[in-house]
Protein backbone atom coordinates (compact mmCIF):
# COMPACT_ATOMS: atom_id res chain seq x y z
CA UNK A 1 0.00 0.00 0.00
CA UNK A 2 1.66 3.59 -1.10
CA UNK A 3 2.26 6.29 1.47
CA UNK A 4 -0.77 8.59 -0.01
CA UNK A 5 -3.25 5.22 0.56
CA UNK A 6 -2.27 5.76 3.98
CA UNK A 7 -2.75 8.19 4.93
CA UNK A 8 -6.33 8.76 3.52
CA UNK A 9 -6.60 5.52 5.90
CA UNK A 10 -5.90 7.28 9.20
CA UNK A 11 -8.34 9.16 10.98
CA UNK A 12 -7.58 12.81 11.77
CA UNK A 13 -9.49 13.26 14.74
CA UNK A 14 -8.70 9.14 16.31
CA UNK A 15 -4.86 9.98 15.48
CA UNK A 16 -4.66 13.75 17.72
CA UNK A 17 -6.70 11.37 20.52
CA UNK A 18 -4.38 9.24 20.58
CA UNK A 19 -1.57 11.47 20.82
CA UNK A 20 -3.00 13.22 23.26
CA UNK A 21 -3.67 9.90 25.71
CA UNK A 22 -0.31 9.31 25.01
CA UNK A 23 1.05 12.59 26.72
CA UNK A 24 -1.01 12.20 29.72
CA UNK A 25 0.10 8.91 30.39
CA UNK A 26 3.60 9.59 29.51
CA UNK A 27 3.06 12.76 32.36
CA UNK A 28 1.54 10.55 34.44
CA UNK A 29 4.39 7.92 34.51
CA UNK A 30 7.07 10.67 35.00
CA UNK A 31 5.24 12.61 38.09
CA UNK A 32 4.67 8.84 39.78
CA UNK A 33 8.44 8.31 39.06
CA UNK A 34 8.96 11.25 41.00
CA UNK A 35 6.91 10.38 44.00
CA UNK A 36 8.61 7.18 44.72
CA UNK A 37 11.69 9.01 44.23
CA UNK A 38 10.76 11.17 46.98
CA UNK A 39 8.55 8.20 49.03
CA UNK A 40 10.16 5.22 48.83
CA UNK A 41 8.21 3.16 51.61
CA UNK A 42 5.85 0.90 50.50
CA UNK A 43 3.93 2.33 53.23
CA UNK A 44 2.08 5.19 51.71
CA UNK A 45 3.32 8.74 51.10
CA UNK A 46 4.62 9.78 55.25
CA UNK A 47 5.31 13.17 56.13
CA UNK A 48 8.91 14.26 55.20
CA UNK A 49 9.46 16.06 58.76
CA UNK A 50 7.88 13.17 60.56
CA UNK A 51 10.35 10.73 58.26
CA UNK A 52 13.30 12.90 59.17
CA UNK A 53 12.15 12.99 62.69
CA UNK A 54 12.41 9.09 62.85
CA UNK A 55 15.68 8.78 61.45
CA UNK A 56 17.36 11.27 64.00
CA UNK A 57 15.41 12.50 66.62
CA UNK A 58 14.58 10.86 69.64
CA UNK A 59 16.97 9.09 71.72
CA UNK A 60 20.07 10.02 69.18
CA UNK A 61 20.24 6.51 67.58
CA UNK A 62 21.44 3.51 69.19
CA UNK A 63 24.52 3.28 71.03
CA UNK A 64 26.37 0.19 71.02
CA UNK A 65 28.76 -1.32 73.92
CA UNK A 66 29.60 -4.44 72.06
CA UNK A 67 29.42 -4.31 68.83
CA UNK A 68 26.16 -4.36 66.72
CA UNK A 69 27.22 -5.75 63.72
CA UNK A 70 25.42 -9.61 63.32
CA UNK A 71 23.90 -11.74 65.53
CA UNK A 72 25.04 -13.19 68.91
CA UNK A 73 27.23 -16.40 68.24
CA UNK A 74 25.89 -19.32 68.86
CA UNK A 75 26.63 -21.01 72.13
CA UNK A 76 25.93 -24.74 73.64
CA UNK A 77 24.15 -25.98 76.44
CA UNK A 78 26.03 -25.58 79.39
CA UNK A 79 25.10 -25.37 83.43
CA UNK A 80 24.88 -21.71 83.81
CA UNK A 81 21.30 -22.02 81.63
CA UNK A 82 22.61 -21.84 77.98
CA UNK A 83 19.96 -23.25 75.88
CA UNK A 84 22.23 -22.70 72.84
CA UNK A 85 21.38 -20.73 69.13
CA UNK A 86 21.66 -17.15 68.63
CA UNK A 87 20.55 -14.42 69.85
CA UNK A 88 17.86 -12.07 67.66
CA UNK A 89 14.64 -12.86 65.61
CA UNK A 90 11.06 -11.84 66.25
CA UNK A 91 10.33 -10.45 62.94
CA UNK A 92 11.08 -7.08 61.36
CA UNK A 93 9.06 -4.30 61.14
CA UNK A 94 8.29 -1.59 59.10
CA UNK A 95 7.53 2.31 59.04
CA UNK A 96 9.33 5.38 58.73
CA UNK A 97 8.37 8.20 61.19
CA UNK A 98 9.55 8.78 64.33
CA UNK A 99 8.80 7.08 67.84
CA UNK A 100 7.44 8.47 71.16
CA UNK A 101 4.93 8.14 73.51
CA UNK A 102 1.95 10.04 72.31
CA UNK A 103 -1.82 10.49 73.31
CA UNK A 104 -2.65 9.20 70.22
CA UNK A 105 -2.49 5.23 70.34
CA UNK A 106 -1.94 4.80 66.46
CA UNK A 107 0.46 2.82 65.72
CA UNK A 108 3.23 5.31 64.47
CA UNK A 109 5.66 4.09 61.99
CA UNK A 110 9.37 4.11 62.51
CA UNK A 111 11.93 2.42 64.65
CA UNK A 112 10.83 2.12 67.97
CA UNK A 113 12.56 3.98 70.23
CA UNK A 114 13.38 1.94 73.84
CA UNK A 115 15.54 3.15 77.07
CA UNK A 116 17.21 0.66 78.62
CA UNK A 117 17.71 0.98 81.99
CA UNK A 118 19.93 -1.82 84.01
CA UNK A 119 20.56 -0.12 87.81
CA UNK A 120 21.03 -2.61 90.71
CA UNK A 121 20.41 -1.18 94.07
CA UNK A 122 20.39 -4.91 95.68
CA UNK A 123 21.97 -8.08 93.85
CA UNK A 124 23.58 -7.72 90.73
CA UNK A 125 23.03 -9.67 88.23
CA UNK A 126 25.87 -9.83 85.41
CA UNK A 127 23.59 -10.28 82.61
CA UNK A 128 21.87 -6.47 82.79
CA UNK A 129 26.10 -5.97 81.38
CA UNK A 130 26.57 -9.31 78.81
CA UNK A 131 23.25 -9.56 77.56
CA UNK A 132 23.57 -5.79 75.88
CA UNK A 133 25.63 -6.68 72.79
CA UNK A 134 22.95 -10.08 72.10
CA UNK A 135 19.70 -7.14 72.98
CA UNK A 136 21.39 -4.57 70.59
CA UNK A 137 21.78 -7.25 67.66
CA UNK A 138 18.25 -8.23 67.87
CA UNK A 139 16.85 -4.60 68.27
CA UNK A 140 18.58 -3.62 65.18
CA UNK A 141 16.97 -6.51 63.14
CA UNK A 142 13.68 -5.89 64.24
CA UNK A 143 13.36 -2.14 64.02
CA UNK A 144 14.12 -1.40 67.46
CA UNK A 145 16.07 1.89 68.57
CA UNK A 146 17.34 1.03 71.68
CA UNK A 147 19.36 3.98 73.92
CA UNK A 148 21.87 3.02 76.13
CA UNK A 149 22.86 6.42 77.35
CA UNK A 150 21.33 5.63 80.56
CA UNK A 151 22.12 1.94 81.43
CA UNK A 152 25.49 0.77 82.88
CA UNK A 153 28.00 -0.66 80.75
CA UNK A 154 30.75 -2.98 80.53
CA UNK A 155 34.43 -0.42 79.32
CA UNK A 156 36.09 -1.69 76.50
CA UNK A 157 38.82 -4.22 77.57
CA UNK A 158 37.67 -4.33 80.70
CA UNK A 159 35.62 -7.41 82.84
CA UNK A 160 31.78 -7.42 83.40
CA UNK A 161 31.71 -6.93 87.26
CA UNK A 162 30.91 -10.03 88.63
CA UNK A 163 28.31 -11.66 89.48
CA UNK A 164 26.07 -10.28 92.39
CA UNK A 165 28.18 -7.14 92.78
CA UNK A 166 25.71 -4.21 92.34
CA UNK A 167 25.91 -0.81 91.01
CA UNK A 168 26.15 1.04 94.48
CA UNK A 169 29.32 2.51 93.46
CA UNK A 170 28.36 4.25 90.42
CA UNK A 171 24.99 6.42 90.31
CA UNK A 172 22.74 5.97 87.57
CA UNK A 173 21.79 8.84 85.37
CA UNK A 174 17.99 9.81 85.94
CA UNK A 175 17.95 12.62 83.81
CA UNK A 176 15.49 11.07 81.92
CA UNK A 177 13.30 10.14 84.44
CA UNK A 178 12.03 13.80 84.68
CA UNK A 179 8.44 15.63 83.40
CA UNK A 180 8.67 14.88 80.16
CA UNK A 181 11.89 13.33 80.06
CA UNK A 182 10.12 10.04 78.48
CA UNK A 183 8.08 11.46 75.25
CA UNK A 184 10.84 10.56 73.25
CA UNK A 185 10.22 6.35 73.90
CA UNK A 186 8.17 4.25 73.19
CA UNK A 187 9.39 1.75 76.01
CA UNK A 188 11.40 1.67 79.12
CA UNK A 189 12.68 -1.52 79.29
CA UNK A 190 13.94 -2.46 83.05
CA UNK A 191 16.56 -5.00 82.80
CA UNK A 192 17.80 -7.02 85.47
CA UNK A 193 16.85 -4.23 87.61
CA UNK A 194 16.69 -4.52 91.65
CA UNK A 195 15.89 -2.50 94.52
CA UNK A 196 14.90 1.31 94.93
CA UNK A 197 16.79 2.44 91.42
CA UNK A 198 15.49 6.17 91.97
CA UNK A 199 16.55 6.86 95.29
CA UNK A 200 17.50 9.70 96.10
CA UNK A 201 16.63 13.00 97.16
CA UNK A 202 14.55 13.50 93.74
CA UNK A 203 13.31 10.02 93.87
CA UNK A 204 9.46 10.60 93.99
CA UNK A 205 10.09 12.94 91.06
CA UNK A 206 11.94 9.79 89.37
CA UNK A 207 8.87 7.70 90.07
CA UNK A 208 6.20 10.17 88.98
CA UNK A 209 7.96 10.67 85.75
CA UNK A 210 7.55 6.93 84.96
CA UNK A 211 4.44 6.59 85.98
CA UNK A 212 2.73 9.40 83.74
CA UNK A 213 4.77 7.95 81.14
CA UNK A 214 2.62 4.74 81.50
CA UNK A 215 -0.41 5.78 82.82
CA UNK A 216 -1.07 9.47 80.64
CA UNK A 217 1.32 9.18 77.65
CA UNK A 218 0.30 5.66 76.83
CA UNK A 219 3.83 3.85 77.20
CA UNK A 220 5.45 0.83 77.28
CA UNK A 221 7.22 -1.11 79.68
CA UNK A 222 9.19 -4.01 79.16
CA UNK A 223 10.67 -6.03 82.48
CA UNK A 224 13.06 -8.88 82.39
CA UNK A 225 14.21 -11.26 85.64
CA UNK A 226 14.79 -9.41 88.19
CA UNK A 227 12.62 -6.14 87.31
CA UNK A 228 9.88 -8.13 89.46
CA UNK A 229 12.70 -8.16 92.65
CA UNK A 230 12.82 -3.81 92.10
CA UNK A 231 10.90 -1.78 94.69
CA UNK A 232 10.10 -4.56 96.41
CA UNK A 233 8.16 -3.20 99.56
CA UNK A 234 8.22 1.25 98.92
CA UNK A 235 6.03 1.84 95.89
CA UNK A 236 2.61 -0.13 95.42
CA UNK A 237 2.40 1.62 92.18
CA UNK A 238 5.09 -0.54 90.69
CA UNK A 239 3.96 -3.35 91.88
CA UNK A 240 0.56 -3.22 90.59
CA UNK A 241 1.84 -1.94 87.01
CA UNK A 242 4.66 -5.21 86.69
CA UNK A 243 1.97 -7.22 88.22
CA UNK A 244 3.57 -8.75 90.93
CA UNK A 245 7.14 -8.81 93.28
CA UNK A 246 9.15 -12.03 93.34
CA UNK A 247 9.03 -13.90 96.68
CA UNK A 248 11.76 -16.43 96.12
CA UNK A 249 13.38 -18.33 93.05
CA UNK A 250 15.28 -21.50 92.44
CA UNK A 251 18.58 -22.80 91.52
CA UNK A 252 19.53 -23.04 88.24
CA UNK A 253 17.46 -25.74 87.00
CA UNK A 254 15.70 -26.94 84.38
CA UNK A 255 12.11 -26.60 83.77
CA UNK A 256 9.26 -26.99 81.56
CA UNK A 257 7.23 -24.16 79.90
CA UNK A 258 3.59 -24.07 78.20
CA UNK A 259 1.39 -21.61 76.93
CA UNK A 260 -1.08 -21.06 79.01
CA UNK A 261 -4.60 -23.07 77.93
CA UNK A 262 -6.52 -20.99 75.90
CA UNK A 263 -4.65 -17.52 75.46
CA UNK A 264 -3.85 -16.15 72.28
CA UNK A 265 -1.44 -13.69 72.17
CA UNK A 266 0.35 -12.04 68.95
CA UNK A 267 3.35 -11.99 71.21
CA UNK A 268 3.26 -15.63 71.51
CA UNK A 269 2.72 -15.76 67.68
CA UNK A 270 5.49 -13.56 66.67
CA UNK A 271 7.90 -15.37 69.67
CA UNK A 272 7.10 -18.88 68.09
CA UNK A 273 7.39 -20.22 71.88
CA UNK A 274 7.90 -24.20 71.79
CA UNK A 275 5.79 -26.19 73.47
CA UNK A 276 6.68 -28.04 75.70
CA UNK A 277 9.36 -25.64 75.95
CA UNK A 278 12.24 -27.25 78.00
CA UNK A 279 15.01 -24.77 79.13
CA UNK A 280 17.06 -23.91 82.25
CA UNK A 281 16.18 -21.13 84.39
CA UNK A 282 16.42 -19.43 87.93
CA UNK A 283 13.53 -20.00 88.14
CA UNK A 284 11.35 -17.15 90.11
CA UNK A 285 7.93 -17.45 92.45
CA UNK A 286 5.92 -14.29 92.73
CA UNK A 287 3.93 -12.48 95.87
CA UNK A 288 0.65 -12.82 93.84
CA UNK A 289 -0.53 -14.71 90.91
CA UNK A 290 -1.22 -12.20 88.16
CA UNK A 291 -4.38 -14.55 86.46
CA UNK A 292 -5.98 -13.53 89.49
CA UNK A 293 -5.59 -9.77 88.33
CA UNK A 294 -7.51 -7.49 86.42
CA UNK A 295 -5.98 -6.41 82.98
CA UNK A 296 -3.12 -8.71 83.54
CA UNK A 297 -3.12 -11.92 81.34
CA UNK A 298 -0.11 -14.72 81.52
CA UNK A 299 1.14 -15.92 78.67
CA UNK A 300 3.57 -18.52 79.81
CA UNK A 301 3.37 -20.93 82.55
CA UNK A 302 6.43 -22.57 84.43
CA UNK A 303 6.52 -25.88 85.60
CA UNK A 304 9.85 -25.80 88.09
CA UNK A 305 11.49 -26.82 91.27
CA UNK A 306 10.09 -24.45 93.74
CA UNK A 307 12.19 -22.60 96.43
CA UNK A 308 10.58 -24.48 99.29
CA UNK A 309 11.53 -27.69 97.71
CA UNK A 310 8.98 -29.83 95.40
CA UNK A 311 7.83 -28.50 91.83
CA UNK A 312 5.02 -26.29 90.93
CA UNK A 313 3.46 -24.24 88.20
CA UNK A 314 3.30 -20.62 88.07
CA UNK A 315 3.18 -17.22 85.16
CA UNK A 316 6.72 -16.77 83.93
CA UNK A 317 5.30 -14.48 81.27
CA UNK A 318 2.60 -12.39 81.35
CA UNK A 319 0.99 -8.63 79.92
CA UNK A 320 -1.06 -5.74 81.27
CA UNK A 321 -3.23 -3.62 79.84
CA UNK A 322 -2.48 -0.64 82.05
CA UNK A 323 -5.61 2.16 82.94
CA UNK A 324 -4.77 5.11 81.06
CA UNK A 325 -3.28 3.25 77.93
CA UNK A 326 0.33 2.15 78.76
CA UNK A 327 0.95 -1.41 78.33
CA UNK A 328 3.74 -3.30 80.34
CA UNK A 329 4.64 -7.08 79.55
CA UNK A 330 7.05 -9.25 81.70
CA UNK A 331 9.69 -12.32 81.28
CA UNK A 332 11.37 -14.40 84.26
CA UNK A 333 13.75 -15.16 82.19
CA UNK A 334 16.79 -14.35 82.20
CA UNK A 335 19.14 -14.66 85.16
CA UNK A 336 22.51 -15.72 82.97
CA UNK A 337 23.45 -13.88 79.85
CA UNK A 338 22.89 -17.54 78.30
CA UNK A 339 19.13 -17.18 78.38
CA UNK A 340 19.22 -14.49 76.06
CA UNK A 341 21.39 -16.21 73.52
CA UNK A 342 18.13 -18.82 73.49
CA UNK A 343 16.65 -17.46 70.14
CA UNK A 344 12.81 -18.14 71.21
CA UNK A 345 13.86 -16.25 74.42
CA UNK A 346 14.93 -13.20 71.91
CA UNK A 347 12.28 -13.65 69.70
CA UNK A 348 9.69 -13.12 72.96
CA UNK A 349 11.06 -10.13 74.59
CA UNK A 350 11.34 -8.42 70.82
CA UNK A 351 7.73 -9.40 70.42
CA UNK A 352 6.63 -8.08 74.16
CA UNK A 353 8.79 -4.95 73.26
CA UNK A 354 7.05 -3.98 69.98
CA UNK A 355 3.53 -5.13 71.70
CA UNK A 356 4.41 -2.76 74.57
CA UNK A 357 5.24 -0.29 72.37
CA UNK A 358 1.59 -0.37 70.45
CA UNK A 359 2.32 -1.62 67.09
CA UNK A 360 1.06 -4.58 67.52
CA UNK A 361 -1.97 -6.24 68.76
């Protein structure tokens, strides 16, 4: 067919159409170029200052004491409670905002911003030191910011103190256990703490700080081990947000773990918690039995020599829905550093971290 056929074929008005749809489509595809450019996250388009704010504000980024690079190495079975595997897991998450504690009980995206806080005012456990590197690795894999500017740390080169020996001769920093001092969390995570970690001459101030955190700004808590043997006796409010003070513990034993009948929990889920779950333990009793309390729920259930000799099932792991909107979840474990290298152990306090934190449900 010649070129003057053609042409006489083509419609004038169909042809401009068509050029025309194929502009806008063309300026289509370069503007939605642009925005991905600009919004990467698969999340939707987030606001830039909010973005910004997540990737530098808050808590000033993780600080590491032992490296952060990797997981923890994987370690065998042993007597001081090793259950062996590697520290981390849980699941990552996603988001790109900035944390905090905020009225507003959306789930922000972003890393979620945690202080850790390790003072001992009574025994000392060594593990609130060795366990940092192993918390750090699996914080950064799962989209956790956590601060160490206020917890106690091992120098470089130098030995953990041992184990027992408190912190009585170094003062922990409270400065951000002030009015307001918290907005920039998500969690406080007490670990390994024991006794009366504000006092002080501003203690009460300490205390009130933490407990608007939780009770008016919606925040988390996170206690491991010994955070149920911290103000034992001197403030009720504690004790009625963690749910209950230890009254004794175990040796070093082993013992047998279950979910307990019936619960569903996405912290469970997201942990992946064997069952029967077999593992070695100090194994702790408690003043009061938190099934017995409203808002708590127990997650876990023990079954382990008891301190008065025989064995017996109690919570080792348990949550609370706090009045006011905080939330605060609790672990036994974790006496030896070794019980943090377990991965399912990991994988539970990431989960009861980002639960406590409100993203997940």
């Amino acid at each position: 067919m010649g070129g003057t056929t053609l042409a006489r074929c083509i419609d004038p008005v169909m042809a401009l159409r068509t050029y025309q749809s194929w502009l806008l489509l063309s300026c289509a595809l370069a503007i939605g170029c642009q925005g991905n450019a600009s919004h990467p996250s698969t999340t939707g388009a987030a606001d830039a200052g909010a973005a910004e704010a997540g990737a530098s504000g808050g808590a000033g980024g993780a600080v590491s004491t032992g490296g952060t690079s990797g997981g923890a190495g994987g370690s065998p079975a042993g007597s001081d409670g090793s259950g062996g595997g590697a520290g981390g897991g849980g699941g990552a998450l996603s988001g790109e905002d900035g944390g905090g504690a905020s009225a507003d009980t959306g789930a922000p995206a972003g890393p979620i911003k945690v202080l850790l806080f390790n003072h001992t005012a009574g025994y000392g456990h060594q593990s609130r030191l060795t366990a940092i590197p192993l918390l750090m690795a699996a914080a950064a894999a799962n989209n956790i910011d956590l601060d160490l500017r206020y917890a106690h740390a091992t120098m470089s080169g130098k030995a953990p103190l041992p184990e027992g020996t408190n912190d009585s001769a170094t003062p922990p920093d409270l400065s951000a256990f002030t009015p307001g001092g918290l907005d920039r969390y998500d969690v406080v995570f007490f670990l390994n703490t024991t006794g009366n970690v504000f006092q002080g001459a501003d203690e009460t101030v300490h205390q009130q700080a933490l407990q608007d955190f939780i009770d008016h700004r919606h925040g988390g808590f996170v206690g491991a081990h010994s955070a149920a043997d911290t103000y034992d006796d001197t403030w009720p409010w504690y004790q009625n947000m963690i749910g209950s003070i230890y009254s004794g513990h175990s040796n070093v034993v082993a013992g047998t773990v279950r979910k307990t009948p019936g619960v569903t929990s996405v912290i469970l889920t997201e942990a992946m918690v064997p069952e029967p779950w077999q593992r070695m333990e100090e194994w702790y009793t408690y003043r009061r039995d938190v099934r017995q309390l409203t808002g708590f729920t127990a997650l876990l259930l023990a079954n382990a020599p008891l301190p008065t000799g025989g064995v017996g099932e109690r919570p080792s792991a348990w949550v609370h829905e706090v009045p006011g909107g905080g939330r605060a979840f609790y672990t036994g474990f974790g006496h030896f550093a070794a019980a943090f290298q377990e991965e399912a152990v990991m994988r539970l306090l990431m989960a009861g971290v980002k639960w406590a934190a409100h993203r997940t449900d």
